[in-house]
N, C-alpha and C. Protein backbone atom coordinates (compact mmCIF):
# COMPACT_ATOMS: atom_id res chain seq x y z
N UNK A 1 -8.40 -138.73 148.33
CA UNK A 1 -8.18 -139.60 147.19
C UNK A 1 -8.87 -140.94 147.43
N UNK A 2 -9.90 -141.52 146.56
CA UNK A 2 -10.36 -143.00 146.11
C UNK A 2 -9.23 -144.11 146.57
N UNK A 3 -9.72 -144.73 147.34
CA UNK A 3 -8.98 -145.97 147.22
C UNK A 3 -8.57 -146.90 146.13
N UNK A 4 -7.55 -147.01 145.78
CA UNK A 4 -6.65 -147.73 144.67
C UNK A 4 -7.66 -149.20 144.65
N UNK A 5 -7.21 -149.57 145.41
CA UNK A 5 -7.73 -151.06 145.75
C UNK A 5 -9.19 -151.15 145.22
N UNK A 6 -10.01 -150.41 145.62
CA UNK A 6 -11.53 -150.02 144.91
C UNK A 6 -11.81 -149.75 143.88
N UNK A 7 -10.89 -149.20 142.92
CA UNK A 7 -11.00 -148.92 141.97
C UNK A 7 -10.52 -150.43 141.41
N UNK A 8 -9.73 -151.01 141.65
CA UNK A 8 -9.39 -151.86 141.17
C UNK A 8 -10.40 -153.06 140.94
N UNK A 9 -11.04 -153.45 142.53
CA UNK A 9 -12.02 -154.32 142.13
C UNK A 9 -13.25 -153.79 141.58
N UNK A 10 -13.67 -152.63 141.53
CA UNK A 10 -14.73 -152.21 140.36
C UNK A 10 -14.47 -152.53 139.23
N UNK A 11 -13.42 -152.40 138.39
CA UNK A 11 -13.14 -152.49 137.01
C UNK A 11 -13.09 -153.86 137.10
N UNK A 12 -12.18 -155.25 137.86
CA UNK A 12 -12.47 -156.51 137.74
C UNK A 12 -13.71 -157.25 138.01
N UNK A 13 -14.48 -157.01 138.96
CA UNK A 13 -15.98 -157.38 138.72
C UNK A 13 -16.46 -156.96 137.31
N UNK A 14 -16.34 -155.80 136.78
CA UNK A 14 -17.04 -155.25 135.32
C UNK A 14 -16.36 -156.61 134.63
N UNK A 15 -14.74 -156.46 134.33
CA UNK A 15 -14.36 -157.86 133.45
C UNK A 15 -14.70 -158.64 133.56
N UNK A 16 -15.08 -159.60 135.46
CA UNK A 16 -15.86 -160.61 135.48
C UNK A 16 -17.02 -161.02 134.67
N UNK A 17 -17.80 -159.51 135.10
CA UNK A 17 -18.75 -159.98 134.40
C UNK A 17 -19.22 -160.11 133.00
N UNK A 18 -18.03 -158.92 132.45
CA UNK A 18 -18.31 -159.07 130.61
C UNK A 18 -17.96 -160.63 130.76
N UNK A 19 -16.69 -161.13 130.73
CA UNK A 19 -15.77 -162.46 130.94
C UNK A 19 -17.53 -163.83 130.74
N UNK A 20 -18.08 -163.49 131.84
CA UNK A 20 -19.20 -164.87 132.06
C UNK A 20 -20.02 -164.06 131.00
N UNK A 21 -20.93 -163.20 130.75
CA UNK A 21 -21.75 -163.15 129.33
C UNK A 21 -20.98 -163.52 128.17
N UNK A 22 -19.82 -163.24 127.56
CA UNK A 22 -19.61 -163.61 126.57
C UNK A 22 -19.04 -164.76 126.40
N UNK A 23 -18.72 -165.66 127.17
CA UNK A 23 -18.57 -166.97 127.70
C UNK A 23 -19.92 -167.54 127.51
N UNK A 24 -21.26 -167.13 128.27
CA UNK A 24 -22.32 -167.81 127.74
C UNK A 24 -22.97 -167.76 126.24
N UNK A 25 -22.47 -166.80 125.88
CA UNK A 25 -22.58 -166.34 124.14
C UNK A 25 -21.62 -167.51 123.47
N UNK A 26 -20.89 -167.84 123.76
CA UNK A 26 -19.56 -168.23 123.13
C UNK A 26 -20.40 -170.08 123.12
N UNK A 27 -20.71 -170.64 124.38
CA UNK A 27 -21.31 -171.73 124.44
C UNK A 27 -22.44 -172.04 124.30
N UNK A 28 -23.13 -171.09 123.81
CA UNK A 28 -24.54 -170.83 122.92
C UNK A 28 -24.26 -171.43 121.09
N UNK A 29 -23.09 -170.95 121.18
CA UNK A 29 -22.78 -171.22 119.38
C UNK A 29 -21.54 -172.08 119.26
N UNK A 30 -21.28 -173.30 120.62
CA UNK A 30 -20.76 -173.86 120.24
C UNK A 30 -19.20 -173.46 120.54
N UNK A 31 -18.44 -172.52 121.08
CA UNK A 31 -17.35 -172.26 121.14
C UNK A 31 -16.85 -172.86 122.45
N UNK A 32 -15.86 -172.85 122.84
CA UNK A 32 -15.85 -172.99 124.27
C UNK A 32 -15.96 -172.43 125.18
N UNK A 33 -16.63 -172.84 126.65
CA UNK A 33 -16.87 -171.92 128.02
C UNK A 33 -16.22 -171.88 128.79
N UNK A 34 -16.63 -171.15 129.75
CA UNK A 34 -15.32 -171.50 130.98
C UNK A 34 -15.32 -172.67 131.58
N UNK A 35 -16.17 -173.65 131.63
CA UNK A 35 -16.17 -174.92 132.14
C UNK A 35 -15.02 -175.50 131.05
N UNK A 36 -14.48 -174.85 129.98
CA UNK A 36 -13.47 -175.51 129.28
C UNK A 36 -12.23 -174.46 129.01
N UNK A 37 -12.44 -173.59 130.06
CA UNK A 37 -10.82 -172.96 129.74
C UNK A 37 -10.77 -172.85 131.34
N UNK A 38 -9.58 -172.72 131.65
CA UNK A 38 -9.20 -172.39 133.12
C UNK A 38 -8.56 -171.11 133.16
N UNK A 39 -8.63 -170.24 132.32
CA UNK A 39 -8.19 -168.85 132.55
C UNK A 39 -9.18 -168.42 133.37
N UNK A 40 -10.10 -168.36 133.76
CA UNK A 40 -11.10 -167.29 134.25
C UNK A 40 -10.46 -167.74 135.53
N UNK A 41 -10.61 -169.13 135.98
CA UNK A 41 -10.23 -169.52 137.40
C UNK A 41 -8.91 -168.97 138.14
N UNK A 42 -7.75 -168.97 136.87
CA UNK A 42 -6.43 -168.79 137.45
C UNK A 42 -6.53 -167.57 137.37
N UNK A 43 -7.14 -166.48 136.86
CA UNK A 43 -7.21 -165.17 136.70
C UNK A 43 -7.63 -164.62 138.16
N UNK A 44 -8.65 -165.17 138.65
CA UNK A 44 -9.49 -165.13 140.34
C UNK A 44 -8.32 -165.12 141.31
N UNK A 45 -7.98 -166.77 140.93
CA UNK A 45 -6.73 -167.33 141.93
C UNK A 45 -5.52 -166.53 142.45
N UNK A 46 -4.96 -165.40 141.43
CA UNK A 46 -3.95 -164.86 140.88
C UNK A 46 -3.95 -163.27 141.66
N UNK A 47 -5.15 -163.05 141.85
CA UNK A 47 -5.69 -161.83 142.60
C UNK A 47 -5.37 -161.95 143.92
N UNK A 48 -5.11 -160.65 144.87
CA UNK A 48 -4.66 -160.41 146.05
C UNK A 48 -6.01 -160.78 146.69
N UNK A 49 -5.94 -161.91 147.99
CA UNK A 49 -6.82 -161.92 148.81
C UNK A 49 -8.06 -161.08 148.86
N UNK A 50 -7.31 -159.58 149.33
CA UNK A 50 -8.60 -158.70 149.97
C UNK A 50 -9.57 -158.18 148.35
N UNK A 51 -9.28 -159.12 147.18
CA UNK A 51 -9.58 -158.27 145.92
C UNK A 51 -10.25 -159.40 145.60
N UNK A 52 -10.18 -160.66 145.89
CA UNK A 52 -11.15 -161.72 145.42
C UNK A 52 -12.13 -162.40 146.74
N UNK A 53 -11.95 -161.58 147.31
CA UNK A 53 -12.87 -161.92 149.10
C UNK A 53 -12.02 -164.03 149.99
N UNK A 54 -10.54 -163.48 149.88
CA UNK A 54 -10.10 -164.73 150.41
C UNK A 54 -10.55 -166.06 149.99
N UNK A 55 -11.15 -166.34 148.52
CA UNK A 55 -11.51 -167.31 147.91
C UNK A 55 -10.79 -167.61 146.39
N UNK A 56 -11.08 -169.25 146.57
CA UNK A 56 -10.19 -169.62 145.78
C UNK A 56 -11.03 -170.00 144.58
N UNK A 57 -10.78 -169.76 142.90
CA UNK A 57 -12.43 -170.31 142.56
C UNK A 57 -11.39 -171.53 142.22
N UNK A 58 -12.59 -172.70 141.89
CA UNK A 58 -12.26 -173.75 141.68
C UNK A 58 -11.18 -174.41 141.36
N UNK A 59 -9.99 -175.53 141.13
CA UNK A 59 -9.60 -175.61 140.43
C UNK A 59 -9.77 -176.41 139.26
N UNK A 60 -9.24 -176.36 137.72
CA UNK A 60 -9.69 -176.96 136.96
C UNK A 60 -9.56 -178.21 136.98
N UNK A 61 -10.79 -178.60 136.56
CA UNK A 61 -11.40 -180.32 136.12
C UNK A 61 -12.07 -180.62 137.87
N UNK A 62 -12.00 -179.60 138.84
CA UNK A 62 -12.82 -180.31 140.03
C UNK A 62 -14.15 -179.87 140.09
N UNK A 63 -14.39 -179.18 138.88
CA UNK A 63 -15.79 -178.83 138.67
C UNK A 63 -16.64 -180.08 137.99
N UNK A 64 -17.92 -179.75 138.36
CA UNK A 64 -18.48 -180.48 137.21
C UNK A 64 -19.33 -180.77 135.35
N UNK A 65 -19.11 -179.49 135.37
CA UNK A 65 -19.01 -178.68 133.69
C UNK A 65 -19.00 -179.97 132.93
N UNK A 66 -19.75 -180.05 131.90
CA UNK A 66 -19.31 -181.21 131.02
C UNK A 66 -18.37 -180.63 130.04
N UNK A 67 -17.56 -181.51 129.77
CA UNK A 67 -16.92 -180.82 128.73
C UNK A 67 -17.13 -180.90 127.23
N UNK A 68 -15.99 -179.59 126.77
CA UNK A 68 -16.93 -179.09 125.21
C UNK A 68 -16.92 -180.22 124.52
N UNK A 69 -17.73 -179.77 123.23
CA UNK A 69 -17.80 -180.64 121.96
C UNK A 69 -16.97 -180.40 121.09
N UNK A 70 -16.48 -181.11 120.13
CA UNK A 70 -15.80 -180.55 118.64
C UNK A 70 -15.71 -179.04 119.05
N UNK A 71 -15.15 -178.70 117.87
CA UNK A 71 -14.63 -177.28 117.86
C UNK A 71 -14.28 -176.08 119.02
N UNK A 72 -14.24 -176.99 119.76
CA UNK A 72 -13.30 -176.13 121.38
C UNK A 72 -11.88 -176.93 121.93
N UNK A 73 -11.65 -175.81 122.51
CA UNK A 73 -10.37 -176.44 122.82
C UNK A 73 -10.29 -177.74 123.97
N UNK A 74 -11.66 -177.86 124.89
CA UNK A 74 -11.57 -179.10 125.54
C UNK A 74 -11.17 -178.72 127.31
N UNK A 75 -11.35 -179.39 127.56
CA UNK A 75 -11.61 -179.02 128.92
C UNK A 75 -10.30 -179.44 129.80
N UNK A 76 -9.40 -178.63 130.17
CA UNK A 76 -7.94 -179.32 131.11
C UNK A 76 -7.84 -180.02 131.94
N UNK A 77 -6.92 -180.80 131.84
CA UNK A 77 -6.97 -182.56 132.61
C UNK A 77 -5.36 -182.63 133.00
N UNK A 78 -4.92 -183.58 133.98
CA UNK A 78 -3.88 -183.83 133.82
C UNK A 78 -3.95 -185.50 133.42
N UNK A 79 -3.24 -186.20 132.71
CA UNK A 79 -3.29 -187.28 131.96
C UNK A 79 -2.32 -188.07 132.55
N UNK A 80 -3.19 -189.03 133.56
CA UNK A 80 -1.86 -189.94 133.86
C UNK A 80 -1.61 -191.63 133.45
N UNK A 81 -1.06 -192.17 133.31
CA UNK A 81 -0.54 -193.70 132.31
C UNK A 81 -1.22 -194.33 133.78
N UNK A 82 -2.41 -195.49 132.93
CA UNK A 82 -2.77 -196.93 133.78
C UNK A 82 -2.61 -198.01 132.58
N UNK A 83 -2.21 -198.75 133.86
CA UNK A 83 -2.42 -200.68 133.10
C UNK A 83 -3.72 -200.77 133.20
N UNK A 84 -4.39 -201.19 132.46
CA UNK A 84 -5.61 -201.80 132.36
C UNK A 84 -5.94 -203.62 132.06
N UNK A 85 -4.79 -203.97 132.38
CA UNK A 85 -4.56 -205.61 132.39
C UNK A 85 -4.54 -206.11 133.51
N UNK A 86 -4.86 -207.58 133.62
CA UNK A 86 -5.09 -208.05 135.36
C UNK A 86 -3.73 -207.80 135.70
N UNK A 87 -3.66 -207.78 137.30
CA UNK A 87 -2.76 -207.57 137.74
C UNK A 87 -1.91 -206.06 137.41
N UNK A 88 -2.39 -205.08 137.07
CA UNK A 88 -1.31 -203.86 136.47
C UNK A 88 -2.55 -202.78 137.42
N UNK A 89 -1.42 -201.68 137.37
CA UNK A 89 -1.96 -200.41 138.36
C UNK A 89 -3.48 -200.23 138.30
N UNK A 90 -4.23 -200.54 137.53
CA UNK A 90 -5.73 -200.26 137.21
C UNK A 90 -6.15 -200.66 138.35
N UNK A 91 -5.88 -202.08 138.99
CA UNK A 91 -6.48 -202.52 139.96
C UNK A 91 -7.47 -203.80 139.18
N UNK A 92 -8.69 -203.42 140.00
CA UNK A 92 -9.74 -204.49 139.15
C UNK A 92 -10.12 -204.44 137.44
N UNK A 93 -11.37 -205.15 137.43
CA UNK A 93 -11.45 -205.28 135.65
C UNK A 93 -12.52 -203.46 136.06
N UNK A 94 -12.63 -202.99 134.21
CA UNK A 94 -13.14 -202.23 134.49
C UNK A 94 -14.53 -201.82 134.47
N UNK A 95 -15.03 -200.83 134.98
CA UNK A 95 -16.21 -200.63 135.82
C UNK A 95 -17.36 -201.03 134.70
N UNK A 96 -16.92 -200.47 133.11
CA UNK A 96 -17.84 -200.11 132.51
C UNK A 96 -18.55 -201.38 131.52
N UNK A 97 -17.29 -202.49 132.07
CA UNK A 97 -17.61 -203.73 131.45
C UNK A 97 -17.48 -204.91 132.23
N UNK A 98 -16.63 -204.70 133.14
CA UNK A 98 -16.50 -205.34 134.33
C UNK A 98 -15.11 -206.57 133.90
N UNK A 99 -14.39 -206.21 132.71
CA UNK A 99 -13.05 -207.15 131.86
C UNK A 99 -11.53 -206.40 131.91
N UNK A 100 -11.22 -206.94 131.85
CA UNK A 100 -9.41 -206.16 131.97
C UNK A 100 -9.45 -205.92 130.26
N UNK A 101 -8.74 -204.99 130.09
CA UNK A 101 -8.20 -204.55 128.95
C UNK A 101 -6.82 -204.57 128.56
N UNK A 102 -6.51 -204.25 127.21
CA UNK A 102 -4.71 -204.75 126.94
C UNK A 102 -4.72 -203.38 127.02
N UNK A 103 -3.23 -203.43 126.95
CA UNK A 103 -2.88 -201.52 126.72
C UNK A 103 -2.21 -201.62 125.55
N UNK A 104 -2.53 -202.23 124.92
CA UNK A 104 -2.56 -201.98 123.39
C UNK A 104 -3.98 -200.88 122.70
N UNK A 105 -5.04 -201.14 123.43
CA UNK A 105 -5.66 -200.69 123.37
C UNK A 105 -6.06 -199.03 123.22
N UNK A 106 -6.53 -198.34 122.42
CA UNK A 106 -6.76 -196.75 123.21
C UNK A 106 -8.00 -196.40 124.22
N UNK A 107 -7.94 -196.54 125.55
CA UNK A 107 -8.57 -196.66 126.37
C UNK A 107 -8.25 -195.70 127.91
N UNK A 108 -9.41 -195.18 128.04
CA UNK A 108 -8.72 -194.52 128.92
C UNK A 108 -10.17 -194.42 130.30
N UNK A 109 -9.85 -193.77 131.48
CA UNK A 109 -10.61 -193.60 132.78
C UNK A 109 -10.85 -192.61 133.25
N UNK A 110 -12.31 -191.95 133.36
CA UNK A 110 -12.14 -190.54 133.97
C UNK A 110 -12.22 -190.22 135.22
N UNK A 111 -11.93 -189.05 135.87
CA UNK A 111 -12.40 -189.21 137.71
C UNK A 111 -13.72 -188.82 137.49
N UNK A 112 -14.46 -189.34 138.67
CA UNK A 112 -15.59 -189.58 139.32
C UNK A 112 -16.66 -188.45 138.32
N UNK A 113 -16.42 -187.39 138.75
CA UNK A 113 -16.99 -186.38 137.67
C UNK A 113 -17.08 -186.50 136.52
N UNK A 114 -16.59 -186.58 135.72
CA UNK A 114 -16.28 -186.79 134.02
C UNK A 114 -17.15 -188.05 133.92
N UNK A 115 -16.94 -188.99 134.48
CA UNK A 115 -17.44 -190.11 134.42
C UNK A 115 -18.58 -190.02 134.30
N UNK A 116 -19.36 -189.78 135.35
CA UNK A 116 -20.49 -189.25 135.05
C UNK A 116 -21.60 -190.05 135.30
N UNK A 117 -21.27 -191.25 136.43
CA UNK A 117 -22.26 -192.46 136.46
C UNK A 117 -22.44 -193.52 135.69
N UNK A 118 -21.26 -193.59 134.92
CA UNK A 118 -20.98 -194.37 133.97
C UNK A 118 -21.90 -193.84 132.80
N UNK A 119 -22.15 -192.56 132.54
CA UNK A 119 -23.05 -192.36 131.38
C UNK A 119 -21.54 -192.08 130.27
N UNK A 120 -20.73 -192.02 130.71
CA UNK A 120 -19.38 -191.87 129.24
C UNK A 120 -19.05 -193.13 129.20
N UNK A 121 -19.15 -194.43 129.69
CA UNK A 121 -19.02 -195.85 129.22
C UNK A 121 -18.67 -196.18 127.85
N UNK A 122 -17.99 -196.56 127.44
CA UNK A 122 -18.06 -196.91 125.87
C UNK A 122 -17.45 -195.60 125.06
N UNK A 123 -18.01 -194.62 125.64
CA UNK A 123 -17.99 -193.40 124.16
C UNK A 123 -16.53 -193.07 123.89
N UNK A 124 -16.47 -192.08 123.30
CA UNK A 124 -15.47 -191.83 122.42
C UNK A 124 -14.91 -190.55 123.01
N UNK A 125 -14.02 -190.29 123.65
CA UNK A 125 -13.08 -189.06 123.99
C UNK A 125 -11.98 -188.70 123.34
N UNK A 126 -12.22 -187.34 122.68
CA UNK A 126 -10.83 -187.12 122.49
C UNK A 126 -9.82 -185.92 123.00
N UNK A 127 -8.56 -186.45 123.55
CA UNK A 127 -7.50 -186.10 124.58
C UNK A 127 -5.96 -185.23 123.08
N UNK A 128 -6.10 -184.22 123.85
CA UNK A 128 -5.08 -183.93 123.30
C UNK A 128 -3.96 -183.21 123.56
N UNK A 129 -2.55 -183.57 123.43
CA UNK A 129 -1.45 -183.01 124.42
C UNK A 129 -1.22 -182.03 123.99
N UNK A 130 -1.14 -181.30 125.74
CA UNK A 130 -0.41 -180.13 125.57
C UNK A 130 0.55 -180.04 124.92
N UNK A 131 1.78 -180.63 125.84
CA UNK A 131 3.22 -181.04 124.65
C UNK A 131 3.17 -180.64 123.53
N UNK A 132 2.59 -181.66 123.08
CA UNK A 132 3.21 -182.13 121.50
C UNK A 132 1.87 -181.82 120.44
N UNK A 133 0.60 -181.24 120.94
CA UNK A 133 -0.32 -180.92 120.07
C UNK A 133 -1.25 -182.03 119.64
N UNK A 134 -0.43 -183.01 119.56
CA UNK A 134 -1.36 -184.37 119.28
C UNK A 134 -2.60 -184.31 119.62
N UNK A 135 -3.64 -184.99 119.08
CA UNK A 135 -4.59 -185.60 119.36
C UNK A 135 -5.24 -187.58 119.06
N UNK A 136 -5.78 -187.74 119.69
CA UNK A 136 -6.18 -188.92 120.00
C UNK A 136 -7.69 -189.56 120.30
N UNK A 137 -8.38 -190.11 119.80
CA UNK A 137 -9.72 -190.72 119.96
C UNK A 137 -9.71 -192.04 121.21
N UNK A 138 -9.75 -191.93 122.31
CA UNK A 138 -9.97 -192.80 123.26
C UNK A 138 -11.49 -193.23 123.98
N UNK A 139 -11.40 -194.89 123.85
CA UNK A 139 -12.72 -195.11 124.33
C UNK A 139 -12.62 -195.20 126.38
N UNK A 140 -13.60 -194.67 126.63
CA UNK A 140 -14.17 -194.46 128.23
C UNK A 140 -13.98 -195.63 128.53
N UNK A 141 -13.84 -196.58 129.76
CA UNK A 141 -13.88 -198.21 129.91
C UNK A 141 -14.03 -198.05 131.38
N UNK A 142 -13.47 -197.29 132.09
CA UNK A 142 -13.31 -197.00 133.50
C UNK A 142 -13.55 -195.66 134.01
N UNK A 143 -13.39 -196.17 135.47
CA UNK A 143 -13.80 -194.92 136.04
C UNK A 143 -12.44 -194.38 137.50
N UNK A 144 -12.24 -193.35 137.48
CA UNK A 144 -10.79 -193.21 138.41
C UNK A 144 -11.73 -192.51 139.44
N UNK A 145 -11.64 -193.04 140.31
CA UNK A 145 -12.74 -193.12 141.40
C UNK A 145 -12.12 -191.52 142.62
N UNK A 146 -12.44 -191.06 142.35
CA UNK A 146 -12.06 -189.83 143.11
C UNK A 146 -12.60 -189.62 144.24
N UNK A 147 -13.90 -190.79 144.90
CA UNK A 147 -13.69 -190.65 146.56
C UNK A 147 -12.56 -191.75 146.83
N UNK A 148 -11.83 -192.71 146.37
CA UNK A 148 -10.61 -193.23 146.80
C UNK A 148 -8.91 -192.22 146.49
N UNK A 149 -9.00 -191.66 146.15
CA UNK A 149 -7.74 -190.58 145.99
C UNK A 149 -7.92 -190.06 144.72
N UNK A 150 -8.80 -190.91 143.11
CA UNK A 150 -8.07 -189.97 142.37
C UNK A 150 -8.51 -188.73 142.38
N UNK A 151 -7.70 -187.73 141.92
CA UNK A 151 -8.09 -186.09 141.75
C UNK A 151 -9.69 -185.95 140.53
N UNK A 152 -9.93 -185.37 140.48
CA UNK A 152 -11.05 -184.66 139.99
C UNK A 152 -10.60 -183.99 138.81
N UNK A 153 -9.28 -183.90 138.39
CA UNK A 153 -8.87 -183.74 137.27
C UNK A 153 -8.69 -184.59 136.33
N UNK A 154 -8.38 -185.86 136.26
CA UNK A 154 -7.33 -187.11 135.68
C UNK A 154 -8.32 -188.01 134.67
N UNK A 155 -7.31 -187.29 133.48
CA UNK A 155 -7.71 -188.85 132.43
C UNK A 155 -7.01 -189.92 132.52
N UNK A 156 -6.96 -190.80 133.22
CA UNK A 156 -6.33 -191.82 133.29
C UNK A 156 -6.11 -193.05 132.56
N UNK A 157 -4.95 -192.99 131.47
CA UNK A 157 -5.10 -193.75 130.21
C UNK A 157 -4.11 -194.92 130.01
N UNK A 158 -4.41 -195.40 128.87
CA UNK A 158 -3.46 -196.55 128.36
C UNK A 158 -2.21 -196.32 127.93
N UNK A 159 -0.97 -196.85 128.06
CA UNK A 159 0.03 -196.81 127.40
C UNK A 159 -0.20 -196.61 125.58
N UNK A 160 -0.94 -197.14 125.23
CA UNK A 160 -1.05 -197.28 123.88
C UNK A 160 -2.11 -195.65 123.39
N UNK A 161 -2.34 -194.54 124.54
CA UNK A 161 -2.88 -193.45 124.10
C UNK A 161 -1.51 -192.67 124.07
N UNK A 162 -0.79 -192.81 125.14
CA UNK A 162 0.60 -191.86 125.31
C UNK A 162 1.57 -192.13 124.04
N UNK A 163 1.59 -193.14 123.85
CA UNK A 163 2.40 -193.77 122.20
C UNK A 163 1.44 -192.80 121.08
N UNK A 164 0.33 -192.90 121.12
CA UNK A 164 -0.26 -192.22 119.72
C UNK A 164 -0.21 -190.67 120.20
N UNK A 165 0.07 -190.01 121.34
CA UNK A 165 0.31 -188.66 121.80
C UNK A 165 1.90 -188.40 121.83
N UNK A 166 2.29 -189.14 121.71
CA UNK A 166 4.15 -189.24 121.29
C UNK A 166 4.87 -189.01 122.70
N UNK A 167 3.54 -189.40 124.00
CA UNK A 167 4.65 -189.02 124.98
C UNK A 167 5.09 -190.08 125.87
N UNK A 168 6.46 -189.81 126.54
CA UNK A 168 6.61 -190.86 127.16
C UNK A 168 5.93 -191.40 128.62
N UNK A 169 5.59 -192.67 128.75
CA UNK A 169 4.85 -193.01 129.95
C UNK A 169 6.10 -193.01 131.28
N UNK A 170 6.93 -192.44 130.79
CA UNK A 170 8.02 -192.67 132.49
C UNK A 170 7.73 -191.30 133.12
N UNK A 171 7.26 -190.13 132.20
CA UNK A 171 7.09 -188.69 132.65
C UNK A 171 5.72 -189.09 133.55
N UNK A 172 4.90 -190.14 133.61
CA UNK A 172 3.97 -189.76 134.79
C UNK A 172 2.68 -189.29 134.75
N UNK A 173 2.46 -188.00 134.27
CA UNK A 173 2.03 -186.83 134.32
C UNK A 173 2.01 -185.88 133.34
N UNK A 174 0.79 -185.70 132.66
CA UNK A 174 1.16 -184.40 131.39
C UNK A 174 -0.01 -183.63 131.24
N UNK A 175 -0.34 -182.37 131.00
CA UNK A 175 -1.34 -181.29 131.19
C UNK A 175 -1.94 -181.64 129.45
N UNK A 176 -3.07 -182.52 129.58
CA UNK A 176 -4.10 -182.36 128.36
C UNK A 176 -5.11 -181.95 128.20
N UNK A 177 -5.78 -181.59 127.18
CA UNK A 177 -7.15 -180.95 127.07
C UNK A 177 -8.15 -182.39 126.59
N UNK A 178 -9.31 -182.39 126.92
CA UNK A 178 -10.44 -183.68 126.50
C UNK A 178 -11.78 -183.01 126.20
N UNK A 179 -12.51 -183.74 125.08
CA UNK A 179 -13.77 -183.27 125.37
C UNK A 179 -14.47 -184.32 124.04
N UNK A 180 -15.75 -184.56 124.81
CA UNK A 180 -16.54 -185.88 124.03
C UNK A 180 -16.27 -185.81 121.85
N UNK A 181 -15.51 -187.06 121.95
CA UNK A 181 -15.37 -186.94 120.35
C UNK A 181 -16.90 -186.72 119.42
């Protein structure tokens, strides 16, 4: 008798690989790719060692994928609350203007990746909660510097984005999707 296990990863390489062609079909016309869904990754992750060769694929947002445009669902982030005023958790003024900001403001910071060399400066992101479905138009101003600790995931935003996302800033932490407005 065939080994179980063999059979098994034959048929998941085949899904792999339908999975990435129609993924590149999909971001050919505009839909979203896997650089903007994290199923393909947690699908890998989720697999027994000896069936994914003891590797982990990425996790999401530590890639560097840009993320989608309009009409996708946006690329997964975890979204965490900064002051952007002197003296408040931000730290210094920010990178992209070199001024403190109110958090009245909708303003938000990406890690190192997203950022992008400051080429998202200024522009227009829009973040939208898992939670509560919301969405939100936030301008880029900073950068969450991910060779000093932050993660490679993190939109790091204003109090005044979590108010227009209806969530509260004492939770910390909330799983959103982003991708250039």
């Amino acid at each position: 008798m065939a080994n179980p296990n063999a059979k098994i990863a034959v048929v998941l390489v085949a899904v792999l690989g339908l999975l990435q062609v129609s993924c590149a079909v999909a971001r050919r016309h505009g839909k979203p790719g896997p650089c903007d869904d994290a199923a393909a990754a947690d699908f890998v992750n989720d697999l027994p060692g000896r069936l994914r060769g003891h590797k982990k694929a990425p996790h999401p947002g530590s890639h560097r994928c840009p993320p989608a445009r309009h009409g996708g669902g946006g690329t997964p982030a975890v979204m965490t609350v900064n002051g952007f005023m002197r003296g408040e958790s931000g730290g210094g003024p920010s990178a992209c203007d070199g001024h403190f900001h109110s958090d009245g403001e909708l303003i938000a910071a990406l890690s190192t990746g997203w950022f992008a060399g400051g080429h998202r400066c200024h522009r227009a992101i829009r973040i939208t909660s898992a939670r509560t479905g919301r969405s939100v138009e936030a301008r880029v101003v900073d950068e969450c510097d991910s060779r000093r600790g932050c993660r490679g995931n993190i939109v790091d935003s204003s109090p005044a984005v979590w108010r227009a996302l209806g969530l509260d800033t004492d939770v910390g932490e909330v799983p959103v999707t982003w991708s250039d407005a």
